[in-house]
C-alpha atoms as a PDB file:
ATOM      1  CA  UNK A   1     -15.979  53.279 -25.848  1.00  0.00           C
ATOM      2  CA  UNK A   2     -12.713  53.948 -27.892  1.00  0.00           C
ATOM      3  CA  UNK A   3     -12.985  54.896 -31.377  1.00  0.00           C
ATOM      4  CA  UNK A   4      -9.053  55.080 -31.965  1.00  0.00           C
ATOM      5  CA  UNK A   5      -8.727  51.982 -33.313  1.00  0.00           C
ATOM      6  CA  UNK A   6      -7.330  52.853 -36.832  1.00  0.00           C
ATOM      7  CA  UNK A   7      -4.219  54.614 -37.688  1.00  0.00           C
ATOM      8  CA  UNK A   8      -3.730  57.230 -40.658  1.00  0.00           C
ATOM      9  CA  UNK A   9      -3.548  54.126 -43.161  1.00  0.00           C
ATOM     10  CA  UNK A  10      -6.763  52.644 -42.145  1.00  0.00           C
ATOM     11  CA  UNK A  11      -4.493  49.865 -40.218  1.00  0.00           C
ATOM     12  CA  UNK A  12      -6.049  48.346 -37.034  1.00  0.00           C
ATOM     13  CA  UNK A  13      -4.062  50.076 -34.368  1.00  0.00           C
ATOM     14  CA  UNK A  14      -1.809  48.210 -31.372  1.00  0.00           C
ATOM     15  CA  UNK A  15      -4.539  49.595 -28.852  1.00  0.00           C
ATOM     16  CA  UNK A  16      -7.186  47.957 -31.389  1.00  0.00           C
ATOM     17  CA  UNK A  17      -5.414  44.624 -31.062  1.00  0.00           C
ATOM     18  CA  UNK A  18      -4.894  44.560 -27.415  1.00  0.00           C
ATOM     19  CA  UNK A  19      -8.190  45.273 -26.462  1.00  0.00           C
ATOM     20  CA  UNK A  20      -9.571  42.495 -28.901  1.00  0.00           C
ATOM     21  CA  UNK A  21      -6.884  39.902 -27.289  1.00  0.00           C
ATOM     22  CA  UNK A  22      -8.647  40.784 -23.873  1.00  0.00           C
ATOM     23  CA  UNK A  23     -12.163  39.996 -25.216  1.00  0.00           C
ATOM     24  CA  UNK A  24     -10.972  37.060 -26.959  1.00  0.00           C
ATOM     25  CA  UNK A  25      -9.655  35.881 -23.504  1.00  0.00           C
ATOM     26  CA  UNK A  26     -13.265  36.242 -21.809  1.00  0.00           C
ATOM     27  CA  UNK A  27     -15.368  34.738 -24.233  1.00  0.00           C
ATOM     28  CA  UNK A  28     -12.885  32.030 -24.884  1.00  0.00           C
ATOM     29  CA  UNK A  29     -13.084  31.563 -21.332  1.00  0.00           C
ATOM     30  CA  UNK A  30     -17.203  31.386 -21.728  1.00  0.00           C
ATOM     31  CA  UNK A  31     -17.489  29.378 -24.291  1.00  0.00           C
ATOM     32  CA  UNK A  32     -15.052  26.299 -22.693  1.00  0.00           C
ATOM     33  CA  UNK A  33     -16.777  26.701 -19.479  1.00  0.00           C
ATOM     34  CA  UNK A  34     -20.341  26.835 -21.001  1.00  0.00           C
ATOM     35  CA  UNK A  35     -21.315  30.101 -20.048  1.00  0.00           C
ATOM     36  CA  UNK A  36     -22.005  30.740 -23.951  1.00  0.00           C
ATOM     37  CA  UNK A  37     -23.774  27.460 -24.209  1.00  0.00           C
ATOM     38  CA  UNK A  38     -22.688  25.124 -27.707  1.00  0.00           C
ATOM     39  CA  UNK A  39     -24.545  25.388 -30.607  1.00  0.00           C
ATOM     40  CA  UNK A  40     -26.338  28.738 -29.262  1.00  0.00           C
ATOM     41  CA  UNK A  41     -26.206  32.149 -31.069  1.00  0.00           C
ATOM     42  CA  UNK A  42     -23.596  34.532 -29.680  1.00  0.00           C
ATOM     43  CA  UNK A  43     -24.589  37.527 -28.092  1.00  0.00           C
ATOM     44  CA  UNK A  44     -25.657  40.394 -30.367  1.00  0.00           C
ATOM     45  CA  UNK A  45     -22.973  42.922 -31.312  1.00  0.00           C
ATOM     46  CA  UNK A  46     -23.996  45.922 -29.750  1.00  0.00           C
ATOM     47  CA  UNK A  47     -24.316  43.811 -26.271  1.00  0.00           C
ATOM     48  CA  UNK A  48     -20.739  42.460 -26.463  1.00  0.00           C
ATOM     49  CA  UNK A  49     -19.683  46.491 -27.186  1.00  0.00           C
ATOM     50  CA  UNK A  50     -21.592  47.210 -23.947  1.00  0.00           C
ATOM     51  CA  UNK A  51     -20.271  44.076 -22.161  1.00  0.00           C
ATOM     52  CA  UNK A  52     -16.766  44.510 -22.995  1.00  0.00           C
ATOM     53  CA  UNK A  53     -16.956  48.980 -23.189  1.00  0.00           C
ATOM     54  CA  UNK A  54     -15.267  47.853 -26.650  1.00  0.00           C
ATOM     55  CA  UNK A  55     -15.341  49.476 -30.013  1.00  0.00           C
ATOM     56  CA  UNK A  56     -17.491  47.316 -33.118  1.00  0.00           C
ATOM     57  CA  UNK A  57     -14.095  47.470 -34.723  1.00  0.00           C
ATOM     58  CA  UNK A  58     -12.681  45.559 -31.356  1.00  0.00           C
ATOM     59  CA  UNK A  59     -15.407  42.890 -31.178  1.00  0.00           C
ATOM     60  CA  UNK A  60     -15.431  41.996 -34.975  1.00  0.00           C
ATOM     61  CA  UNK A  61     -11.579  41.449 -34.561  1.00  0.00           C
ATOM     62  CA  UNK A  62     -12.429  39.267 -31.544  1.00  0.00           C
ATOM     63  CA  UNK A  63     -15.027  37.257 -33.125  1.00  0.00           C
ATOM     64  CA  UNK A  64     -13.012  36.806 -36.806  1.00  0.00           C
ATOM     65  CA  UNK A  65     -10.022  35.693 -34.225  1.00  0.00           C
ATOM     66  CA  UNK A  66     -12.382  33.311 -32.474  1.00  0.00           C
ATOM     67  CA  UNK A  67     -13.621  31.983 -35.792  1.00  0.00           C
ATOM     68  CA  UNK A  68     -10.487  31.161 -37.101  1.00  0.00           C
ATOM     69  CA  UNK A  69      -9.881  28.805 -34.147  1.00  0.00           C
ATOM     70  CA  UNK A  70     -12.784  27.465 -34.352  1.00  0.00           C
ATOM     71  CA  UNK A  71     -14.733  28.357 -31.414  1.00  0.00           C
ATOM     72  CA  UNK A  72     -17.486  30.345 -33.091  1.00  0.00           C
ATOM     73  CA  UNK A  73     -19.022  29.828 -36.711  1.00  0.00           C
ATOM     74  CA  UNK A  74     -19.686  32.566 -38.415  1.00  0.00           C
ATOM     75  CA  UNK A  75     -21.771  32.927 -41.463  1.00  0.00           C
ATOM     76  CA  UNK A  76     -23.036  36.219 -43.337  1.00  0.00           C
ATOM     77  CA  UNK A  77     -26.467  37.274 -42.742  1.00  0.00           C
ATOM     78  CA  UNK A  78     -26.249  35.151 -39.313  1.00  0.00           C
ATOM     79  CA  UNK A  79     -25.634  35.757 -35.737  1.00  0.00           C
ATOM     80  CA  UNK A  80     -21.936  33.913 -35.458  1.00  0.00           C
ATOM     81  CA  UNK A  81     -22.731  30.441 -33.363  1.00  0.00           C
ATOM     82  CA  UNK A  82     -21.233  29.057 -30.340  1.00  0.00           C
ATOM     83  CA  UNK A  83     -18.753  25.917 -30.883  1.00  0.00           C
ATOM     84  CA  UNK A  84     -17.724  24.395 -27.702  1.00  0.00           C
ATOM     85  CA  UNK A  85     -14.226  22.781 -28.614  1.00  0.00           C
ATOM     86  CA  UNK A  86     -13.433  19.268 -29.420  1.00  0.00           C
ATOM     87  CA  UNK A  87     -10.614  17.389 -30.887  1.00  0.00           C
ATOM     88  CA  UNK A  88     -12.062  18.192 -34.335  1.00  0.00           C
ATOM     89  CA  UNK A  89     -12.211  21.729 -33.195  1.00  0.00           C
ATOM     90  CA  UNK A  90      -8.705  21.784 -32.728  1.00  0.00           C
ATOM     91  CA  UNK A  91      -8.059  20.269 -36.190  1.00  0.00           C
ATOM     92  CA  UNK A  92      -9.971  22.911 -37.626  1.00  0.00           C
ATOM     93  CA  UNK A  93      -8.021  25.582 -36.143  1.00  0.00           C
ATOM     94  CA  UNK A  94      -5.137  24.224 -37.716  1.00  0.00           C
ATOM     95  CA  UNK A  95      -6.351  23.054 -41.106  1.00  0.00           C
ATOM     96  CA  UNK A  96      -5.226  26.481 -42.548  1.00  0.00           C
ATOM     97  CA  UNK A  97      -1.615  25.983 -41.599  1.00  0.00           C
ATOM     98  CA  UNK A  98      -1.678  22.484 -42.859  1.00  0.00           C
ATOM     99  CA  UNK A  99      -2.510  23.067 -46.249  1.00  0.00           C
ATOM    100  CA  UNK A 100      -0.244  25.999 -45.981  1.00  0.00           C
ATOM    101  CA  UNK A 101       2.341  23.077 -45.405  1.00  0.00           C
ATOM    102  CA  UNK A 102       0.906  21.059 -47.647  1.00  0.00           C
ATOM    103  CA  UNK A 103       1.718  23.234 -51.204  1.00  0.00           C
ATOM    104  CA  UNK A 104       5.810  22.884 -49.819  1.00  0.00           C
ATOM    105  CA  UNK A 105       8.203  20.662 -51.815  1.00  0.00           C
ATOM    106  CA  UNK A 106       7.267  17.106 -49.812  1.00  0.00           C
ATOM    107  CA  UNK A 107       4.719  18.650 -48.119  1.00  0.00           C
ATOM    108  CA  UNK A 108       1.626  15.754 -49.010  1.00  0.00           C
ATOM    109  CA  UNK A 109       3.961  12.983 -48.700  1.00  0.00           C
ATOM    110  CA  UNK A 110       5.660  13.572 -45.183  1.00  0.00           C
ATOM    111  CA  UNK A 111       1.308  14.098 -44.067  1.00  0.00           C
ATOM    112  CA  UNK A 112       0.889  10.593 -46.119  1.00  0.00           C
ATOM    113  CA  UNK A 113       3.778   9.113 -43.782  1.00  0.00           C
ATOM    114  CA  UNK A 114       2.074  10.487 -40.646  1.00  0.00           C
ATOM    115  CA  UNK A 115      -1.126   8.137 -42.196  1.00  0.00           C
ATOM    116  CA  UNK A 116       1.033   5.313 -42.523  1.00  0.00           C
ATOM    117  CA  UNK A 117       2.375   4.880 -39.172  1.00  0.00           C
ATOM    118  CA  UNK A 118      -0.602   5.835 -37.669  1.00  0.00           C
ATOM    119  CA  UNK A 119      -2.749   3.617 -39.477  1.00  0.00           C
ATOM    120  CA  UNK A 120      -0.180   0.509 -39.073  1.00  0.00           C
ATOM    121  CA  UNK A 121      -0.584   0.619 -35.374  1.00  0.00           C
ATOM    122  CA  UNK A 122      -4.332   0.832 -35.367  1.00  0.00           C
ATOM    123  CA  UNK A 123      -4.342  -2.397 -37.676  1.00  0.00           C
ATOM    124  CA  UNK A 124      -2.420  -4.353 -35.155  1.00  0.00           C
ATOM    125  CA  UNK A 125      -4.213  -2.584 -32.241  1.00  0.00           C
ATOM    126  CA  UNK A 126      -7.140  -4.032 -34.005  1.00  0.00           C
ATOM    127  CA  UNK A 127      -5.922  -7.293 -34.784  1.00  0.00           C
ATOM    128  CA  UNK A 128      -4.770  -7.617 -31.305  1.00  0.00           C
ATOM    129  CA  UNK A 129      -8.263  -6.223 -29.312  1.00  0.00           C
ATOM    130  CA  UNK A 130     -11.262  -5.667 -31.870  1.00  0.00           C
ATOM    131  CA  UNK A 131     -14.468  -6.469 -30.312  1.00  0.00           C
ATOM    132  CA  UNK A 132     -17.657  -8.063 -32.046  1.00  0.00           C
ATOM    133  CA  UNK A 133     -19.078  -4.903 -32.676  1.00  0.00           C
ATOM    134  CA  UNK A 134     -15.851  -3.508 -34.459  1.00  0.00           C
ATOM    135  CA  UNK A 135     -15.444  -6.496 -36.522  1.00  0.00           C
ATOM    136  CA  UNK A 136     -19.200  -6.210 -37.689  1.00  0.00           C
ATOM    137  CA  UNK A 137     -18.570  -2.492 -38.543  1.00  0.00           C
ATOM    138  CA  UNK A 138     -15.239  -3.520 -40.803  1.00  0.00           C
ATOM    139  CA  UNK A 139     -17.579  -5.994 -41.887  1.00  0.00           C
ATOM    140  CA  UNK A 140     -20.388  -3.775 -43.336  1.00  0.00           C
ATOM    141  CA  UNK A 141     -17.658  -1.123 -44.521  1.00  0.00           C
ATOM    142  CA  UNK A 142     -16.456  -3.980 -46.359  1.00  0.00           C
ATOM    143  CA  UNK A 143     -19.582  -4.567 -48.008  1.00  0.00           C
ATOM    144  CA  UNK A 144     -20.446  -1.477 -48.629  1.00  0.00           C
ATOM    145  CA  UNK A 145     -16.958  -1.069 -50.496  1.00  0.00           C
ATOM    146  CA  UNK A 146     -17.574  -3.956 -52.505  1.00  0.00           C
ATOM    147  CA  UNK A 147     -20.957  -3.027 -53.631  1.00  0.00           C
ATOM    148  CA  UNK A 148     -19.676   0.207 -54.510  1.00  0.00           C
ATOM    149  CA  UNK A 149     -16.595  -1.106 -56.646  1.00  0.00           C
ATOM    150  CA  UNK A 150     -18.594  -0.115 -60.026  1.00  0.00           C
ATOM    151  CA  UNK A 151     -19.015   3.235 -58.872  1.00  0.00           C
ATOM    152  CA  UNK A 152     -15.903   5.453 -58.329  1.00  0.00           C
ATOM    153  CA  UNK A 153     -17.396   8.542 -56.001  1.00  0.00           C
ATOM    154  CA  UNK A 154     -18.996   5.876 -54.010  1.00  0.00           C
ATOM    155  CA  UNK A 155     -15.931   3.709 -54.004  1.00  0.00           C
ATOM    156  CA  UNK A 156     -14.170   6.724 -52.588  1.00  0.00           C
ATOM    157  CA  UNK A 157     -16.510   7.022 -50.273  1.00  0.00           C
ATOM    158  CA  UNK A 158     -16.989   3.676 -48.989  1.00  0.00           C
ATOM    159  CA  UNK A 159     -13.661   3.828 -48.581  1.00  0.00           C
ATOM    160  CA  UNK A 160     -13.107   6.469 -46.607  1.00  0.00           C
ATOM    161  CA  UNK A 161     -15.250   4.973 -44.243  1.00  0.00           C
ATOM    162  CA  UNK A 162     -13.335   1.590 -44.313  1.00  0.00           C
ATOM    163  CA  UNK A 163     -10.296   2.991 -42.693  1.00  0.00           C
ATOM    164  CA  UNK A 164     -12.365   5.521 -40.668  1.00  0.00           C
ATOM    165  CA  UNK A 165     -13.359   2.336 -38.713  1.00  0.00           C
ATOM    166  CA  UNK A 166     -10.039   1.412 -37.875  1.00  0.00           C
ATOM    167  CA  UNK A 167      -9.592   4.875 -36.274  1.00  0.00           C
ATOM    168  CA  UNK A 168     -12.546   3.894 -33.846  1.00  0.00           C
ATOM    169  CA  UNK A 169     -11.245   0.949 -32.511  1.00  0.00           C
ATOM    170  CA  UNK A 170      -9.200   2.388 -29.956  1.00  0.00           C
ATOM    171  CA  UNK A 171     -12.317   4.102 -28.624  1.00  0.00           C
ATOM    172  CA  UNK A 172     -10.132   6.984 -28.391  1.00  0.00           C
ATOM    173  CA  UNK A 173     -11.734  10.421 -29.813  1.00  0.00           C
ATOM    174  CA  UNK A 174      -8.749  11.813 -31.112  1.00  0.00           C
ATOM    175  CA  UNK A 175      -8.308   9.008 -33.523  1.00  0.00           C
ATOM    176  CA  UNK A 176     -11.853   9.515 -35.307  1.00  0.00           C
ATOM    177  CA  UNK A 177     -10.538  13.386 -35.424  1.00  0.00           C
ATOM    178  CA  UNK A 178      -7.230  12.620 -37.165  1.00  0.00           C
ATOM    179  CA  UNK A 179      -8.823  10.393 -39.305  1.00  0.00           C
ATOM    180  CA  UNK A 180     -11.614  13.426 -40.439  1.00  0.00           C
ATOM    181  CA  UNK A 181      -8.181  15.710 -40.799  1.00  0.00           C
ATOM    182  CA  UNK A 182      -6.110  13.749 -42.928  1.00  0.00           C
ATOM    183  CA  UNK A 183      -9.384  13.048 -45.408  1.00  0.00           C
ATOM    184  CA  UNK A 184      -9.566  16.534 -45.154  1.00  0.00           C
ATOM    185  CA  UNK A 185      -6.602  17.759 -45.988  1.00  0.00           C
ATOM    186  CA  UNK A 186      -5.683  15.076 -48.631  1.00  0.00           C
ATOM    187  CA  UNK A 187      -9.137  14.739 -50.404  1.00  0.00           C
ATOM    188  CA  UNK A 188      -7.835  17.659 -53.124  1.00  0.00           C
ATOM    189  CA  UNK A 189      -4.805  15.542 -54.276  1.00  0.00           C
ATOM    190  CA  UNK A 190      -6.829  12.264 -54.164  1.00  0.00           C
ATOM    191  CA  UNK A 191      -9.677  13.563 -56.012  1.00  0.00           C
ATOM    192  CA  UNK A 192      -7.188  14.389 -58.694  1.00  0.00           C
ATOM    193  CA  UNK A 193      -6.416  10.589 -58.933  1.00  0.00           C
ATOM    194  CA  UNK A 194      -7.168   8.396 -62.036  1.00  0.00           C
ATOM    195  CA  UNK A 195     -10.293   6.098 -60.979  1.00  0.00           C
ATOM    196  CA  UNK A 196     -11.642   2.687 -62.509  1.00  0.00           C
ATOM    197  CA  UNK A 197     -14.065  -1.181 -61.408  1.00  0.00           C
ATOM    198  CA  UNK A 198     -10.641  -2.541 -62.178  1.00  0.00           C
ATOM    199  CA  UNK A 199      -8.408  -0.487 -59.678  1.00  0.00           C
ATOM    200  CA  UNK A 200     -11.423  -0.168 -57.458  1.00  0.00           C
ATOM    201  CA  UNK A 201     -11.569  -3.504 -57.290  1.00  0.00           C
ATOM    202  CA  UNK A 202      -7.519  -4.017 -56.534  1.00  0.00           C
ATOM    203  CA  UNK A 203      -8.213  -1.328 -53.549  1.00  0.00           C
ATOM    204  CA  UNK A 204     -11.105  -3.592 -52.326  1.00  0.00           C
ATOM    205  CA  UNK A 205      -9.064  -6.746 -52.654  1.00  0.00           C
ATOM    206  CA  UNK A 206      -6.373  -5.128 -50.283  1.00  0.00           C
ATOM    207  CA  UNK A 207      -8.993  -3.884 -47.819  1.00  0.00           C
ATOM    208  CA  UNK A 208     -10.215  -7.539 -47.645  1.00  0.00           C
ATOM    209  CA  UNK A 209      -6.705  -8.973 -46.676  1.00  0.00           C
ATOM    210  CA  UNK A 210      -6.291  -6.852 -43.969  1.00  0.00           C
ATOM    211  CA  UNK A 211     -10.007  -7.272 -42.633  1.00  0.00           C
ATOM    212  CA  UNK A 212      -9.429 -10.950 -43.072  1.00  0.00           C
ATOM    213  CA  UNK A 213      -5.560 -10.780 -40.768  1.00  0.00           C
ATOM    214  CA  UNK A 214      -7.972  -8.735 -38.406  1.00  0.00           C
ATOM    215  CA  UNK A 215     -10.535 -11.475 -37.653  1.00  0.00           C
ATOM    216  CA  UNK A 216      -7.563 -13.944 -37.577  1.00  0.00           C
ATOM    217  CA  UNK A 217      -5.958 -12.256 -34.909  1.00  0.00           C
ATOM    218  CA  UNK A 218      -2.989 -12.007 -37.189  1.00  0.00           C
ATOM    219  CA  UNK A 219      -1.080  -8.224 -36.242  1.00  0.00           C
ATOM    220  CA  UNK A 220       1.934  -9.073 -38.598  1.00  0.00           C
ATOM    221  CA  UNK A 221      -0.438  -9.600 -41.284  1.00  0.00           C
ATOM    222  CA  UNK A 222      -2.668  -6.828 -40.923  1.00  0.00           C
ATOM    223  CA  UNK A 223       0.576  -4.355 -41.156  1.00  0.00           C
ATOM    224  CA  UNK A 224       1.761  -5.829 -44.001  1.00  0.00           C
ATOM    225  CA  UNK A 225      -1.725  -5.894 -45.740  1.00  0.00           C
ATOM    226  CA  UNK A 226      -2.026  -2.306 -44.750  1.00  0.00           C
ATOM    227  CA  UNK A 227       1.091  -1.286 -45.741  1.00  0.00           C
ATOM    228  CA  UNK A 228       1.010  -2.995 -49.029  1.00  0.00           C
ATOM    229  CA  UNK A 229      -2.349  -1.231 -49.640  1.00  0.00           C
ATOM    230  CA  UNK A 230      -1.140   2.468 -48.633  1.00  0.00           C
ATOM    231  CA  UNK A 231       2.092   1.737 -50.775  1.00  0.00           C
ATOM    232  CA  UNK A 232       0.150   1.151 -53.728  1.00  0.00           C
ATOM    233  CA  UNK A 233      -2.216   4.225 -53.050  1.00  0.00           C
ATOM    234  CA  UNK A 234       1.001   6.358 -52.867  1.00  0.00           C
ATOM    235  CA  UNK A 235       1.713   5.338 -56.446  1.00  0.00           C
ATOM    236  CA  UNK A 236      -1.855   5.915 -57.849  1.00  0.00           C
ATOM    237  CA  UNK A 237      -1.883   9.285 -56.565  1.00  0.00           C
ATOM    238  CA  UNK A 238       1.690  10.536 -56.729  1.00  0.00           C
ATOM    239  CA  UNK A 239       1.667  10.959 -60.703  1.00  0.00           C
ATOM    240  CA  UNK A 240      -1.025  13.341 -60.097  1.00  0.00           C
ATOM    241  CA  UNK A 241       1.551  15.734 -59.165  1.00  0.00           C
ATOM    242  CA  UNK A 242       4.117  18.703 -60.475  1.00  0.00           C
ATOM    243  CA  UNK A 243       7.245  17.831 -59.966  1.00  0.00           C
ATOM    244  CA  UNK A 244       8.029  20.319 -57.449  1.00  0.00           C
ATOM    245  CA  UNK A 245       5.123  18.950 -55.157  1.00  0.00           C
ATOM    246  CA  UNK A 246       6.839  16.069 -54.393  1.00  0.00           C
END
């Protein structure tokens, strides 16, 4: 195995990295065809080194590489674990660069956009094809909210989840996954934001209105009630911010 894997500087070397993009290529290539099963342990260290006729140095690059994208959780003390990918997979990979985005001048508020539009065409998607079982699960979100109203974390919470059901309508998986990203990667700034029963209860009005244009079959008024709502949001949350944020 090759130990030249560091120059003078203690810098991984160009040899170092090309031999770790090789074994990132295999087991990438395992794990998405189920050869490392999900959810299992990945092979001990010293067996990849033999597998591979790589360096430690070489398969601790690979696995950190595979990490960051998502395809293997690592955790100290632990073997690293096996993550088959998924459309929240791929979200993860990219959460870093996100919030990299994020902390740019408009960064939150062109992601907050992205919400908008998204979540206006899943309102009138809804309106438009809901089925029983999605209008009972707006229907207990919407309960849940309002019993939470006099408790802000739980408010928060509750709804989260409201708008998370919207994403499920389509009964496409991506949607559930964008929804879990944008909580994600706007919780910091929204945790930041002023809470009370009385604008609780405002935010619980609004989801009402646009459960209510749902059941009526009503598109036109489910976008506007949505919009209103996310408007309004915008304005709670955007005095949390420097002025350079925005």
């Amino acid at each position: 195995m090759s130990t030249n894997n560091y120059d003078d500087e203690g810098n991984v070397t160009v040899h170092s990295r090309r031999a770790a993009d090789a074994v990132i290529e295999k087991l990438e290539e395992q794990i998405v065809s189920g050869v490392l099963e999900n959810d299992a342990p990945l092979p001990a260290e010293r067996n990849l080194m033999e597998q591979f006729n790589a360096s430690r140095t070489v398969i601790r690059e690979a696995i950190a590489t595979l990490s960051s994208r998502g395809l293997i959780e690592s955790k100290p003390r632990y073997r690293p674990i096996v993550r088959k990918p998924d459309y929240e997979t791929a979200l993860t990979a990219v959460g870093g660069v996100v919030r990299h985005l994020l902390s740019e001048h408009g960064g939150v508020k062109n992601l907050y956009d992205s919400r908008v539009f998204i979540e206006r065409a899943l309102v009138r998607e809804a309106a438009l094809s809901a089925q029983k079982d999605d209008i009972q699960q707006l229907r207990q979100a919407l309960a849940d909210n309002e019993r939470s109203i006099g408790d802000s974390a739980a408010f928060y919470a509750t709804d989260t989840a409201f708008h998370g059901v919207l994403y499920k309508v389509p009964k496409n998986p991506i949607f559930p996954a964008i929804h879990e990203g944008y909580t994600s990667w706007l919780a910091p700034h929204w945790e930041k934001m002023l809470r009370s029963p009385e604008r609780n209860t405002v935010n619980y009005k609004s989801h009402e209105a646009i459960f209510m244009a749902i059941v009526e079959r009503d598109p036109d008024a489910a976008e506007e009630a949505l919009v209103n709502h996310l408007k309004a949001a915008w304005e709670y949350v955007r005095v949390t911010f420097d002025a350079g944020e925005l």
